[in-house]
Protein backbone atom coordinates (compact mmCIF):
# COMPACT_ATOMS: atom_id res chain seq x y z
CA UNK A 1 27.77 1.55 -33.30
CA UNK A 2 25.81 4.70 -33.91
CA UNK A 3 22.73 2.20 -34.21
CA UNK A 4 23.25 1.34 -30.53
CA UNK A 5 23.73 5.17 -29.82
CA UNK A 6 20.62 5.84 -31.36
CA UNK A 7 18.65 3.33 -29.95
CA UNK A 8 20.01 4.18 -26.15
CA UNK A 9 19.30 8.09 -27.11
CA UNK A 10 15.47 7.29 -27.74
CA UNK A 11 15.28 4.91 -24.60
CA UNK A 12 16.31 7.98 -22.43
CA UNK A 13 14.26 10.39 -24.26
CA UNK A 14 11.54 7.82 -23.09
CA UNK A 15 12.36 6.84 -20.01
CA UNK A 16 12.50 10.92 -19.00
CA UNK A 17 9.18 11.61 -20.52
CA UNK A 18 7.77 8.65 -18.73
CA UNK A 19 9.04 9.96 -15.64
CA UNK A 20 7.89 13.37 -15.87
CA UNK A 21 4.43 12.38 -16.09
CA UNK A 22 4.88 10.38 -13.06
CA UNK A 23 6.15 13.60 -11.23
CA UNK A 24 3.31 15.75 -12.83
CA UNK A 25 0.51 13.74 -11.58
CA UNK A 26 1.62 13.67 -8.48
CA UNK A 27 2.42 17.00 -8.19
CA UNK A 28 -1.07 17.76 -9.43
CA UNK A 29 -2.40 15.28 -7.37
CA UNK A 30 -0.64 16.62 -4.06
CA UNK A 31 -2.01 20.17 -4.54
CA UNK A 32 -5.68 19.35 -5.55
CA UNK A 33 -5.06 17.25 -2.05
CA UNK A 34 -3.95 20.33 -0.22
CA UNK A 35 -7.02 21.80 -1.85
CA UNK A 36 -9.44 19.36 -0.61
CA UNK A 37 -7.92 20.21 2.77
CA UNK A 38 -8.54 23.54 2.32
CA UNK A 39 -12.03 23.39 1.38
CA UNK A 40 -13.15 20.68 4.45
CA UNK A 41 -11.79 23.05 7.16
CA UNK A 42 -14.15 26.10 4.80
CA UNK A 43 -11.08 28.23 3.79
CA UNK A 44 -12.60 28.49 0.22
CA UNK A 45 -9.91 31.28 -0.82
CA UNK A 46 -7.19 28.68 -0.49
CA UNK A 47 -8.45 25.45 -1.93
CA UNK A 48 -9.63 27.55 -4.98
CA UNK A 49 -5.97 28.44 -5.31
CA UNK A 50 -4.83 25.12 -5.03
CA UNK A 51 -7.18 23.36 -7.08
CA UNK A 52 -5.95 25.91 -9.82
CA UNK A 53 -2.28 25.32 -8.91
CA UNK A 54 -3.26 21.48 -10.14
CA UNK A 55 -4.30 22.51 -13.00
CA UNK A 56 -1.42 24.61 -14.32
CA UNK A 57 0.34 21.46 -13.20
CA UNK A 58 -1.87 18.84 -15.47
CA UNK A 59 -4.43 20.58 -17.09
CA UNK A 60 -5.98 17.17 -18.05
CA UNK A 61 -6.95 15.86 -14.70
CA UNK A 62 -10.34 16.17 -13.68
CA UNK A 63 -10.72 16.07 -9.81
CA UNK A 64 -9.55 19.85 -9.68
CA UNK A 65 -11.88 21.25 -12.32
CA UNK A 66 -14.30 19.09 -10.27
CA UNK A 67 -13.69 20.61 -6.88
CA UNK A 68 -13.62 24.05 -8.42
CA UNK A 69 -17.28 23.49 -10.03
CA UNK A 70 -18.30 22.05 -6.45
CA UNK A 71 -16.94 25.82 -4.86
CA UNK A 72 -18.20 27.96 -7.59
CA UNK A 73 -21.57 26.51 -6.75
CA UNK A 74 -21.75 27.47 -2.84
CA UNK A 75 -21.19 31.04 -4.29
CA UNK A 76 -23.29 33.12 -4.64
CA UNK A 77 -23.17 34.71 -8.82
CA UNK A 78 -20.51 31.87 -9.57
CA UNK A 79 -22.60 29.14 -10.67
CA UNK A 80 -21.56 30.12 -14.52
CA UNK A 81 -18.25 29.26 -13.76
CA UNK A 82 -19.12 25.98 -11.66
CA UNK A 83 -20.45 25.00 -15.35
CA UNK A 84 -17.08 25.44 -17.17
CA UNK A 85 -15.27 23.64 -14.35
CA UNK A 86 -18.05 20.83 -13.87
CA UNK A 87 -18.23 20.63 -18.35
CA UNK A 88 -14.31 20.87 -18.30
CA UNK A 89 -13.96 17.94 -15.32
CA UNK A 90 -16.49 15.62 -18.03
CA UNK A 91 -14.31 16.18 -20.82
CA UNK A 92 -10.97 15.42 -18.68
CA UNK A 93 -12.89 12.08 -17.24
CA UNK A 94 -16.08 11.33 -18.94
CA UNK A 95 -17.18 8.72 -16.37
CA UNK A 96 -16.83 11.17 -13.54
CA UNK A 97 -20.50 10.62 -12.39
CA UNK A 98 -20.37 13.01 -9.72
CA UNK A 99 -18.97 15.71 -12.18
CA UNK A 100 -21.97 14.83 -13.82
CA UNK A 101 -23.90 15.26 -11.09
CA UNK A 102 -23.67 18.63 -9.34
CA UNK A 103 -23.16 19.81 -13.49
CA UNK A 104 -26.97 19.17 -13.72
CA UNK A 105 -27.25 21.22 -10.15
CA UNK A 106 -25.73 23.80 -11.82
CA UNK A 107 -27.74 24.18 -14.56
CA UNK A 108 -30.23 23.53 -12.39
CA UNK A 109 -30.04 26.72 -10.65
CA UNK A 110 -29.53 27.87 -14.17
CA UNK A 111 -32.57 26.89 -15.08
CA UNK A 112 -30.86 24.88 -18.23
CA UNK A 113 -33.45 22.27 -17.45
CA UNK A 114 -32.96 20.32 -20.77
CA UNK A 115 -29.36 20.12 -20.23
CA UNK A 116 -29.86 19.52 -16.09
CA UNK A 117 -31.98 16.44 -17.31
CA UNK A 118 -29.37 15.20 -19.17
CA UNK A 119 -26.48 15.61 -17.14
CA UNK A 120 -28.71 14.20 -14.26
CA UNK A 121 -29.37 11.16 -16.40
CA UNK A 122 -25.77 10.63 -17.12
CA UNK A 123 -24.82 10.71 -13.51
CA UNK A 124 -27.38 8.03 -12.75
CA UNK A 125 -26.41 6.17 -16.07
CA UNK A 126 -22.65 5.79 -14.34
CA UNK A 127 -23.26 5.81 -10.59
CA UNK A 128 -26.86 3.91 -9.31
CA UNK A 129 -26.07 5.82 -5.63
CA UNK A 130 -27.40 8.90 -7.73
CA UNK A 131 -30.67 8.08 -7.76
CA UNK A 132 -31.39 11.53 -6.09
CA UNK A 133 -30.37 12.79 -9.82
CA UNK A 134 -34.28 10.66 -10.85
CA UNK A 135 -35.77 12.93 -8.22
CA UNK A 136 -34.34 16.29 -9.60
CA UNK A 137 -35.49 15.06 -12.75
CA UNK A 138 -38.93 14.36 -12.09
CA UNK A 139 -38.63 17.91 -10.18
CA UNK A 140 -37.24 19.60 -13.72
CA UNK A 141 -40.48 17.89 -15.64
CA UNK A 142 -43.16 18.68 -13.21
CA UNK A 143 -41.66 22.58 -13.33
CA UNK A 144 -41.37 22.16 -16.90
CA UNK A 145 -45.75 20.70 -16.94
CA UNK A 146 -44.53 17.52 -17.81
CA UNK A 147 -46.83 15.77 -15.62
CA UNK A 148 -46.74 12.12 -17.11
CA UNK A 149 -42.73 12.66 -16.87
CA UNK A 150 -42.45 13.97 -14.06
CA UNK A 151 -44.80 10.94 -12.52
CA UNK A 152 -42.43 8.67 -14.21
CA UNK A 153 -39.32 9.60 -12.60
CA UNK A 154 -41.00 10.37 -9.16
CA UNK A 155 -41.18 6.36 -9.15
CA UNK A 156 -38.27 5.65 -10.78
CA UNK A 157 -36.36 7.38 -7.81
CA UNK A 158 -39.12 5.30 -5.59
CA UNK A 159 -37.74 2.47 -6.85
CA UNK A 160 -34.20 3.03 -6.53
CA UNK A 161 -34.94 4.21 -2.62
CA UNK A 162 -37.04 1.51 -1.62
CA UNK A 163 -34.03 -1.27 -3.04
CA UNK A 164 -31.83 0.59 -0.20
């Protein structure tokens, strides 16, 4: 008997945890949306403040630390903290190639060129579509008097444009 008690205890205990997830992620999910809304009709202020609402929500989903990397780097003395958004989106969601992305465009501007290469390669290594990330690249090595590299990538991103 207290077998059976036992056993329908734990199934509860999982069952509620199961469905407290579900209610955090879509919670999270419903304010980074608000967010997004926010930031298409350019009312920065609020999508920053619901893209951090998300996060207090689910601090493990990426889109939010995403969309806060992609603000922070339209202002101007922010791009430092479009890096620890943009780093913290990639370690939420690895494969987030356009995380990956605008990273490199942030250390970019930066000028973290060795770690804008590789962030630009890993965006292209994940999405093809970035094949603008080849160009930046071969931008980063000709800046950097890389001139064979930099002639590389140039046709690399040729390449990729041309198949289009």
């Amino acid at each position: 008997m207290q077998n059976k008690i036992k056993g329908k205890i734990i199934f509860l205990g999982i069952f509620l945890i199961l469905i407290s997830k579900d209610l955090l992620a879509e919670t999270s999910f419903s304010l980074y949306s608000e967010g997004l809304s926010f930031y298409k009709e350019k009312k920065y202020q609020e999508a920053e403040a619901k893209f951090k609402e998300s996060i207090k929500v689910n601090q493990w989903y990426a889109l939010p630390y995403y969309a806060l990397g992609r603000l922070y780097i339209r202002q101007t003395g922010k791009v430092k903290d479009a890096i620890i958004n943009l780093q913290k989106a990639i370690e939420c969601d690895n494969n987030l190639a356009n995380a990956n992305f605008y990273l490199g465009l942030a250390q970019l501007i930066s000028e973290k060129y060795i770690e804008a290469i590789h962030s630009f390669k890993r965006a292209y290594e994940l999405d093809k579509k970035y094949a603008e990330a080849l160009f930046n690249i071969a931008v980063i090595y000709e800046h950097l008097g890389n001139d064979y590299m930099a002639f590389f990538y140039y046709r690399e991103y040729l390449k990729e444009t041309e198949k289009k």
